[in-house]
PDB file of N, CA and C in Angstrom:
ATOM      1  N   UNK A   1     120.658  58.653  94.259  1.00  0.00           N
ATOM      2  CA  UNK A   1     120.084  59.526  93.250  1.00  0.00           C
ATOM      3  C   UNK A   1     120.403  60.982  93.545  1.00  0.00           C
ATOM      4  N   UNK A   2     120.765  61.418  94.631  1.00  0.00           N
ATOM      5  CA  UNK A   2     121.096  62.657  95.267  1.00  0.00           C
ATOM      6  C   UNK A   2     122.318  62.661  94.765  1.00  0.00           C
ATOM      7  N   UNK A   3     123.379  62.342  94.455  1.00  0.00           N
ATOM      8  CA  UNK A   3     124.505  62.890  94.240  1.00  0.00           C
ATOM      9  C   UNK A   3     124.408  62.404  92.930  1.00  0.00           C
ATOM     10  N   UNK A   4     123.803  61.518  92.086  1.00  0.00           N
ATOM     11  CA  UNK A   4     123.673  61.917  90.305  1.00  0.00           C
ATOM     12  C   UNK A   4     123.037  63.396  90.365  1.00  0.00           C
ATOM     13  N   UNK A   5     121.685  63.928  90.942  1.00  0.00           N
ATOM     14  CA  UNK A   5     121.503  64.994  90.847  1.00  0.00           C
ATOM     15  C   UNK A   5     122.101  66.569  91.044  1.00  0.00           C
ATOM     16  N   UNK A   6     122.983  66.158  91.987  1.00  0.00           N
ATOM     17  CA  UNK A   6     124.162  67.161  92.416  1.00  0.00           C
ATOM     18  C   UNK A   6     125.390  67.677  91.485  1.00  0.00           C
ATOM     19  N   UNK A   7     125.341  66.314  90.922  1.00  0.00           N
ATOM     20  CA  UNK A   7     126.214  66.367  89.553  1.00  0.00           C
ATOM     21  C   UNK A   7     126.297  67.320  88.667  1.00  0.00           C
ATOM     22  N   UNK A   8     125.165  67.533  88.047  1.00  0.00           N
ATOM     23  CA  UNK A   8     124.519  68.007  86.905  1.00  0.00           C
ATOM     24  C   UNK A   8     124.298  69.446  87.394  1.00  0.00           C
ATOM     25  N   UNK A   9     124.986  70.176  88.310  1.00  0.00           N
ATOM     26  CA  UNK A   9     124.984  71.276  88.298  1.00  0.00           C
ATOM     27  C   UNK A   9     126.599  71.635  88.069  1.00  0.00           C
ATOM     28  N   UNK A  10     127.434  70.774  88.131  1.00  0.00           N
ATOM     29  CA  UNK A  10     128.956  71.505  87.206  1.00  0.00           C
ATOM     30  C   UNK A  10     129.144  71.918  86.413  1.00  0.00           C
ATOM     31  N   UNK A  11     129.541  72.495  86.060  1.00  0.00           N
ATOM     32  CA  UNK A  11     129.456  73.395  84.387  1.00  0.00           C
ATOM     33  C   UNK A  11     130.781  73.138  84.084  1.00  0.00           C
ATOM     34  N   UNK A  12     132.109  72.468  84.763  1.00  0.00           N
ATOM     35  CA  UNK A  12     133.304  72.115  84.034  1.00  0.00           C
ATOM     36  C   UNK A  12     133.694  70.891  84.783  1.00  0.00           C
ATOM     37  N   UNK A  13     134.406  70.426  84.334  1.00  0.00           N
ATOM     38  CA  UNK A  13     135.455  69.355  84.246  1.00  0.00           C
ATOM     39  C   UNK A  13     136.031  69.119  85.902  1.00  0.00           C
ATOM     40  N   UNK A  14     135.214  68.333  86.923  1.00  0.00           N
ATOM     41  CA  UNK A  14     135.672  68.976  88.226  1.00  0.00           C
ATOM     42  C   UNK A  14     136.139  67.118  88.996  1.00  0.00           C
ATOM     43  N   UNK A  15     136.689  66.912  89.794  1.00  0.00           N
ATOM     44  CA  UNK A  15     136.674  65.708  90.554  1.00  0.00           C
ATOM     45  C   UNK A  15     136.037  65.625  91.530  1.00  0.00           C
ATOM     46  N   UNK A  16     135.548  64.815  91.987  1.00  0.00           N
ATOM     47  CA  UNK A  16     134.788  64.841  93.132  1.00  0.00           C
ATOM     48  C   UNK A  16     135.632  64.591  94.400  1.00  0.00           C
ATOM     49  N   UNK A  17     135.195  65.602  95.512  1.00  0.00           N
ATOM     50  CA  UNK A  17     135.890  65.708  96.580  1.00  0.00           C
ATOM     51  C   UNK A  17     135.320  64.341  97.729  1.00  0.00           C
ATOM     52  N   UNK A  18     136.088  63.613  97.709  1.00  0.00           N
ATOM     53  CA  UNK A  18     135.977  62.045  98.567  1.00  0.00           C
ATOM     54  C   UNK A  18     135.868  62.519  99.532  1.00  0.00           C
ATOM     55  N   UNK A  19     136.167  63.291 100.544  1.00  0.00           N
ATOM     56  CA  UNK A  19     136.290  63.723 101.576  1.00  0.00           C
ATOM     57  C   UNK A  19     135.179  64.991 101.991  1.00  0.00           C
ATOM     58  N   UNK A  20     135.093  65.374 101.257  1.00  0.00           N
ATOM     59  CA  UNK A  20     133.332  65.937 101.690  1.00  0.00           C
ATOM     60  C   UNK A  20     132.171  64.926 100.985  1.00  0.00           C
ATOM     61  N   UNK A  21     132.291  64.129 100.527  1.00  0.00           N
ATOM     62  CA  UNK A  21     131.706  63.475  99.942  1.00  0.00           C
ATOM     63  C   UNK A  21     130.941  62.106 100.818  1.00  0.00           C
ATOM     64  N   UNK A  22     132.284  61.790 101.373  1.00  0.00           N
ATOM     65  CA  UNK A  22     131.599  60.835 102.756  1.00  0.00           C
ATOM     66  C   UNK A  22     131.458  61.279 104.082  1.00  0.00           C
ATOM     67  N   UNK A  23     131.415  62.384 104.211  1.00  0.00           N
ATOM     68  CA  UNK A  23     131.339  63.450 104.975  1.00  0.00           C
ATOM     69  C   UNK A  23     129.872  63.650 105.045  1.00  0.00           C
ATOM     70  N   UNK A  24     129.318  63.607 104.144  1.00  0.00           N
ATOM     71  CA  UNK A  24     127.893  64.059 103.331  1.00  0.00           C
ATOM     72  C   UNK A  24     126.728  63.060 103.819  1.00  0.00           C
ATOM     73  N   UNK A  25     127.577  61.695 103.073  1.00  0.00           N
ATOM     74  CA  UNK A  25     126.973  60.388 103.215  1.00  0.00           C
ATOM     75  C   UNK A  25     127.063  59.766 104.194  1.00  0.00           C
ATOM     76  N   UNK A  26     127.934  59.915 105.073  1.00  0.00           N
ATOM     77  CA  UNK A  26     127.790  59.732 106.701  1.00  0.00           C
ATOM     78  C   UNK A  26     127.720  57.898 106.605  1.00  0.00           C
ATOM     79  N   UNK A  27     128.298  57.445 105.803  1.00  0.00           N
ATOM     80  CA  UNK A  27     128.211  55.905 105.667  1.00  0.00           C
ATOM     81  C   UNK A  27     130.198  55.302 105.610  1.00  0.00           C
ATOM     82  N   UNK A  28     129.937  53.902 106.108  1.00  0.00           N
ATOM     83  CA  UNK A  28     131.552  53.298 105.533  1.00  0.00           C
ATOM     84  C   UNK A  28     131.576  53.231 103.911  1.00  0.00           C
ATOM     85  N   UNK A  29     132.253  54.489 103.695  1.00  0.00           N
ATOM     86  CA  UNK A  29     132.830  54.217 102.602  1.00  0.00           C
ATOM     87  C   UNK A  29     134.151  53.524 101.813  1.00  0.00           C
ATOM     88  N   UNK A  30     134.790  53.175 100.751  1.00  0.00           N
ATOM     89  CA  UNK A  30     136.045  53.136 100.316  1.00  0.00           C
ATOM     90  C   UNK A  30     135.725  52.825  98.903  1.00  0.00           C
ATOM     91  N   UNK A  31     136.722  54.624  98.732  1.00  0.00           N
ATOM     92  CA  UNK A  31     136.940  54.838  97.583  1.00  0.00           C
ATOM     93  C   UNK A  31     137.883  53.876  96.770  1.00  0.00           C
ATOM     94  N   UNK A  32     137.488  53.217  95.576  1.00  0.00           N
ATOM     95  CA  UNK A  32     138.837  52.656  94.818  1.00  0.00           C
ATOM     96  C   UNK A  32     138.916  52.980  93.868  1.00  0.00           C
ATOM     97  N   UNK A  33     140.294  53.117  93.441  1.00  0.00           N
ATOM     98  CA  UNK A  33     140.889  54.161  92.186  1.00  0.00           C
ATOM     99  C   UNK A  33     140.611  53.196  90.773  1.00  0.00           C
ATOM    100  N   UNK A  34     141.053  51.729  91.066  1.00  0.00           N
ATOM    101  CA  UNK A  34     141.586  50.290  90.277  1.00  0.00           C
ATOM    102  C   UNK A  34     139.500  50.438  89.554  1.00  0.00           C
ATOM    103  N   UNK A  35     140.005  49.569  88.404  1.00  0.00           N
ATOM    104  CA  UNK A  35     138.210  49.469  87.437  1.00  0.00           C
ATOM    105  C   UNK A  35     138.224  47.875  88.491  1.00  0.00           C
ATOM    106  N   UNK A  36     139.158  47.176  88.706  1.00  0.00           N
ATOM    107  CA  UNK A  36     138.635  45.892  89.221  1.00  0.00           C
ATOM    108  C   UNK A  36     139.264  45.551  90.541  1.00  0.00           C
ATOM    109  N   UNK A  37     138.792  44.434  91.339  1.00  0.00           N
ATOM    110  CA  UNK A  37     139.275  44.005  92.662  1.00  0.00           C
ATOM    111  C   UNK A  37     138.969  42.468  92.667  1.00  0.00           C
ATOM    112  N   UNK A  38     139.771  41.955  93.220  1.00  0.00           N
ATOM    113  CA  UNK A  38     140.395  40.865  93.457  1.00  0.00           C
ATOM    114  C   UNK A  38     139.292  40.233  94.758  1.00  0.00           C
ATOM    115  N   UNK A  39     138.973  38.907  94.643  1.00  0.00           N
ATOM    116  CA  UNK A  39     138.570  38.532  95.959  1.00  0.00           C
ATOM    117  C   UNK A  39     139.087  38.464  97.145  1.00  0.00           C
ATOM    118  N   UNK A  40     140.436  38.601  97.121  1.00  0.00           N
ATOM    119  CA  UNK A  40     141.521  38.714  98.462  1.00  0.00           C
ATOM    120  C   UNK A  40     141.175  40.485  98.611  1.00  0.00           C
ATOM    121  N   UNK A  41     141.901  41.648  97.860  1.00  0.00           N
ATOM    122  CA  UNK A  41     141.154  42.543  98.270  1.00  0.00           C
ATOM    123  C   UNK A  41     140.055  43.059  98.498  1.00  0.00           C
ATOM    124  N   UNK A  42     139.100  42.506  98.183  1.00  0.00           N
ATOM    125  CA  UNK A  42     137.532  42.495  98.463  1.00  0.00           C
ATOM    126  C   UNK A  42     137.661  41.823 100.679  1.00  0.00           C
ATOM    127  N   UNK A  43     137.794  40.874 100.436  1.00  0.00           N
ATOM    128  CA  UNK A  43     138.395  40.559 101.833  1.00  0.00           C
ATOM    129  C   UNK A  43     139.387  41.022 102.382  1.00  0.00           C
ATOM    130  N   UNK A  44     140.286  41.242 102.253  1.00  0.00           N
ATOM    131  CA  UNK A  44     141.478  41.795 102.902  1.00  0.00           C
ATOM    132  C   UNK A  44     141.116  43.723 103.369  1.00  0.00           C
ATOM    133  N   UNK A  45     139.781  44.476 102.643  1.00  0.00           N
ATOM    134  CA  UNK A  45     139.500  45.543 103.054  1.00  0.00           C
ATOM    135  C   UNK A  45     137.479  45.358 103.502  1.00  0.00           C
ATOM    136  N   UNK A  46     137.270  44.318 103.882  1.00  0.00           N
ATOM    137  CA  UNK A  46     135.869  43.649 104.166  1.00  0.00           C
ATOM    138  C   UNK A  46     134.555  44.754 103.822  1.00  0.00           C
ATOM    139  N   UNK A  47     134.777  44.171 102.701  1.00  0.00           N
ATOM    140  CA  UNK A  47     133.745  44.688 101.645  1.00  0.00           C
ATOM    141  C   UNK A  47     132.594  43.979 101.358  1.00  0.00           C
ATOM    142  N   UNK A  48     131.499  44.400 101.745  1.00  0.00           N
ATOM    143  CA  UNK A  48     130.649  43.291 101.382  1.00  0.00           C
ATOM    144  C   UNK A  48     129.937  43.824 100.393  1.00  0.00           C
ATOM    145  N   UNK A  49     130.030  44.876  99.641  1.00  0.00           N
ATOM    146  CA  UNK A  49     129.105  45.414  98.405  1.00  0.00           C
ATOM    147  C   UNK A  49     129.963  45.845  97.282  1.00  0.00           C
ATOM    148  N   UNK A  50     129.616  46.887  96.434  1.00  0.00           N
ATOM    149  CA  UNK A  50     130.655  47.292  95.532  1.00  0.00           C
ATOM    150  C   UNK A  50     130.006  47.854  94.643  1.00  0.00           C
ATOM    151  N   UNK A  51     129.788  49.021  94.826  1.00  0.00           N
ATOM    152  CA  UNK A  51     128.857  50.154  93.635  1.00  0.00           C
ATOM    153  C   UNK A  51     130.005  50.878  92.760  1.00  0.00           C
ATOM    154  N   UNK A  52     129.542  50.852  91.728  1.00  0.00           N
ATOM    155  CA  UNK A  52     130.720  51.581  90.155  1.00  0.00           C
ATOM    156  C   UNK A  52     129.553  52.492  89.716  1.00  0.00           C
ATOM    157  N   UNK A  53     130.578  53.883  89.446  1.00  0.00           N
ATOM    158  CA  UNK A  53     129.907  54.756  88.642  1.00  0.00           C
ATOM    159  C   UNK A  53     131.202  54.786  87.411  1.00  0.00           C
ATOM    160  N   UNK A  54     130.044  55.004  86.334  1.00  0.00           N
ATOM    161  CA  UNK A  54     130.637  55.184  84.969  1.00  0.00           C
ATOM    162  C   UNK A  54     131.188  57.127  84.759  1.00  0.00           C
ATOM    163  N   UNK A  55     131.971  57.492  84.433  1.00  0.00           N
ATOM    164  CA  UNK A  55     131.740  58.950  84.278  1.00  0.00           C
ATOM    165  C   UNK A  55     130.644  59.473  83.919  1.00  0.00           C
ATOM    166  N   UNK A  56     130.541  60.438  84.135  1.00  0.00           N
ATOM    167  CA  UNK A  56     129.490  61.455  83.723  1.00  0.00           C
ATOM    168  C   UNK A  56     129.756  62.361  82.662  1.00  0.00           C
ATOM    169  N   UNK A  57     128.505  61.983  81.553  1.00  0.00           N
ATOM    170  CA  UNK A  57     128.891  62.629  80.873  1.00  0.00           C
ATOM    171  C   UNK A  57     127.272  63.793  80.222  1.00  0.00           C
ATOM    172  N   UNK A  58     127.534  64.954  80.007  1.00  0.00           N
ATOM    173  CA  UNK A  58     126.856  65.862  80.255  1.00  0.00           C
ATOM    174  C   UNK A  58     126.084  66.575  78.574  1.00  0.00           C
ATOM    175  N   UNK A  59     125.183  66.737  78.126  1.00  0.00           N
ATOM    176  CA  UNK A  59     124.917  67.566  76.608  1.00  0.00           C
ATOM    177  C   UNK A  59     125.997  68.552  76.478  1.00  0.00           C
ATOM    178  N   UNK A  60     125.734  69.664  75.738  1.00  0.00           N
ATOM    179  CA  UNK A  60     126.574  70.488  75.120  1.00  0.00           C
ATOM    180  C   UNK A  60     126.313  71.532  76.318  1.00  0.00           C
ATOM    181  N   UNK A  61     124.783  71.980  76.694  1.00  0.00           N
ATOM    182  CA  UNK A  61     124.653  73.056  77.412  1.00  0.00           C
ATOM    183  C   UNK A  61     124.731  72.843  79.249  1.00  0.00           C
ATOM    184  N   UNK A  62     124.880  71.467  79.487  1.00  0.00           N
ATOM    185  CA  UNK A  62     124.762  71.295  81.102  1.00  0.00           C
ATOM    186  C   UNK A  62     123.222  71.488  81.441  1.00  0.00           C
ATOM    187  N   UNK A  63     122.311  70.743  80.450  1.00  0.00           N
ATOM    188  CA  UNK A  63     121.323  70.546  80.945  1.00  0.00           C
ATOM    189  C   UNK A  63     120.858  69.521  81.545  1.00  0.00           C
ATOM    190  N   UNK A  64     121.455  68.374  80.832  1.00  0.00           N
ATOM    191  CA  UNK A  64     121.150  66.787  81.361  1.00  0.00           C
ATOM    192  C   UNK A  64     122.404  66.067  81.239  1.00  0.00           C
ATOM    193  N   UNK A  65     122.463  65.202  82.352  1.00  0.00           N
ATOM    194  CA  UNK A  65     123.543  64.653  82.421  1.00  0.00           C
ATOM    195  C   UNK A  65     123.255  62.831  82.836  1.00  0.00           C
ATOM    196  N   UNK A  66     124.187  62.198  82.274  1.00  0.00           N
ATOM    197  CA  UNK A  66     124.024  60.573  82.249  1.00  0.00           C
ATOM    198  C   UNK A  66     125.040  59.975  82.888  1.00  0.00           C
ATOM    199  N   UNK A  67     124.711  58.961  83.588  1.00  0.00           N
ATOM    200  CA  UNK A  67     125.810  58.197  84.690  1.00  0.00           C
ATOM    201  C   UNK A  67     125.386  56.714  84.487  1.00  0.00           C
ATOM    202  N   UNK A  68     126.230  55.895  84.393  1.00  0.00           N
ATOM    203  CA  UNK A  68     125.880  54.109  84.748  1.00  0.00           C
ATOM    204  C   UNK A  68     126.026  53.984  86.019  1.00  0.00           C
ATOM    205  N   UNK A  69     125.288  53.018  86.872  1.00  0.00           N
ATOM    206  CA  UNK A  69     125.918  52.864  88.357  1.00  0.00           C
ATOM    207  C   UNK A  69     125.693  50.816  87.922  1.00  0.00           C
ATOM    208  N   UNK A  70     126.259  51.220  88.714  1.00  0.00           N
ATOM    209  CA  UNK A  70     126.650  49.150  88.678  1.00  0.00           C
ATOM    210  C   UNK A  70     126.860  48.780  90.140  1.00  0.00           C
ATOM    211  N   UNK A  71     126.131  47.535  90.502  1.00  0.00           N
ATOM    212  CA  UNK A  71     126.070  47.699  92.158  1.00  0.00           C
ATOM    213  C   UNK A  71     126.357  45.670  92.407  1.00  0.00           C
ATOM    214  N   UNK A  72     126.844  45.454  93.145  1.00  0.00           N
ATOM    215  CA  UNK A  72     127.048  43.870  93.378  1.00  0.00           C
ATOM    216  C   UNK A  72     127.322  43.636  95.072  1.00  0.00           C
ATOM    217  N   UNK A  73     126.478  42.816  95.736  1.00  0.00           N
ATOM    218  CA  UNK A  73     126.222  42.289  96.577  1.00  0.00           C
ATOM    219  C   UNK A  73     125.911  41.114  96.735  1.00  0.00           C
ATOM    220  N   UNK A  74     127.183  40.268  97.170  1.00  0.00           N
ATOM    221  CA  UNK A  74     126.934  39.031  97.406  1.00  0.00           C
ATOM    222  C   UNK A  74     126.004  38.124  97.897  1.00  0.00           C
ATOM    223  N   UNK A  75     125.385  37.223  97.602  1.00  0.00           N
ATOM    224  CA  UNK A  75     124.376  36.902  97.820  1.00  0.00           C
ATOM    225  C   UNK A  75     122.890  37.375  97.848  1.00  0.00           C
ATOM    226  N   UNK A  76     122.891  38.712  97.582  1.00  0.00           N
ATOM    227  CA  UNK A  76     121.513  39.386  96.958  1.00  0.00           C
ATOM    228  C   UNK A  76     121.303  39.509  96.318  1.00  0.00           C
ATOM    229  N   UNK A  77     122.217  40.085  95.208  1.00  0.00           N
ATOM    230  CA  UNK A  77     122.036  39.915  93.653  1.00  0.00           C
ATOM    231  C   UNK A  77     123.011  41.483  93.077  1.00  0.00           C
ATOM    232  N   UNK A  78     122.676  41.367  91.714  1.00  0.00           N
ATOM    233  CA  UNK A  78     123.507  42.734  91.149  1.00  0.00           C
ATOM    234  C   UNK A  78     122.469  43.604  90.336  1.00  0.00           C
ATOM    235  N   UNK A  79     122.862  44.385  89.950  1.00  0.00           N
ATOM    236  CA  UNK A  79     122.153  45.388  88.528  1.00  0.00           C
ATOM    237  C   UNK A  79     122.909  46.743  88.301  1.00  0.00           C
ATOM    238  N   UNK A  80     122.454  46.782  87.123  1.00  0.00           N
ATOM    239  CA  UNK A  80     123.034  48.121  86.175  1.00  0.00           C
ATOM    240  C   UNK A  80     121.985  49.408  85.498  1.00  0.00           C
ATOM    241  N   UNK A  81     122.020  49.882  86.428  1.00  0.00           N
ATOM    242  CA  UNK A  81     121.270  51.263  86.208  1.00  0.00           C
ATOM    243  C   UNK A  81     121.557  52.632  85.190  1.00  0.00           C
ATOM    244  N   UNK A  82     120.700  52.857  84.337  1.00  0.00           N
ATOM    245  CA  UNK A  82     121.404  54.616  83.593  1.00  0.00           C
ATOM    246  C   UNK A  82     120.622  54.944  84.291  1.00  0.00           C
ATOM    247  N   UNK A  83     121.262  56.258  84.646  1.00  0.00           N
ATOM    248  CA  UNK A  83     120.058  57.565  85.330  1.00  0.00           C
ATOM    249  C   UNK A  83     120.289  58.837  84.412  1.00  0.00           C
ATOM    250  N   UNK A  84     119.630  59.492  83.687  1.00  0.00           N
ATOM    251  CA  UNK A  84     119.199  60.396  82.992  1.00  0.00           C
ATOM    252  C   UNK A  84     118.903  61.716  83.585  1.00  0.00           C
TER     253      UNK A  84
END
């Protein structure tokens, strides 16, 4: 929820820096570029979770901003979140 909130202070069109980013989060990350992955690459880079953010997309003035996150973990279960 900390970095949807972090978000919503850009005022343009920016990418997010991966590299201060897990820097930040101090966790194993891996970034993937691809919308989908394969069960061999899911294994072949031993992944056991897999969180998706939808773009962000923001009102007219950069007051509120909306994100999907989509999260899947094998054997625990999945879900699909908006955050507002």
């Amino acid at each position: 929820m900390q970095l949807v909130a972090g978000l919503s202070k850009f005022k343009k069109i920016e990418k997010i820096d991966t590299a201060k980013l897990d820097m930040l989060i101090d966790k194993d990350l891996v970034f993937w570029k691809k919308q989908t992955i394969t069960k061999n690459e899911r294994s072949e880079n031993d992944l056991s979770g897999i969180i998706s953010f939808s773009n962000v997309s923001f009102n007219a003035d950069f007051t509120k901003a909306a994100v999907v996150d989509g999260d899947y973990f094998e054997h625990i279960g999945n879900g699909i979140s908006l955050y507002i």
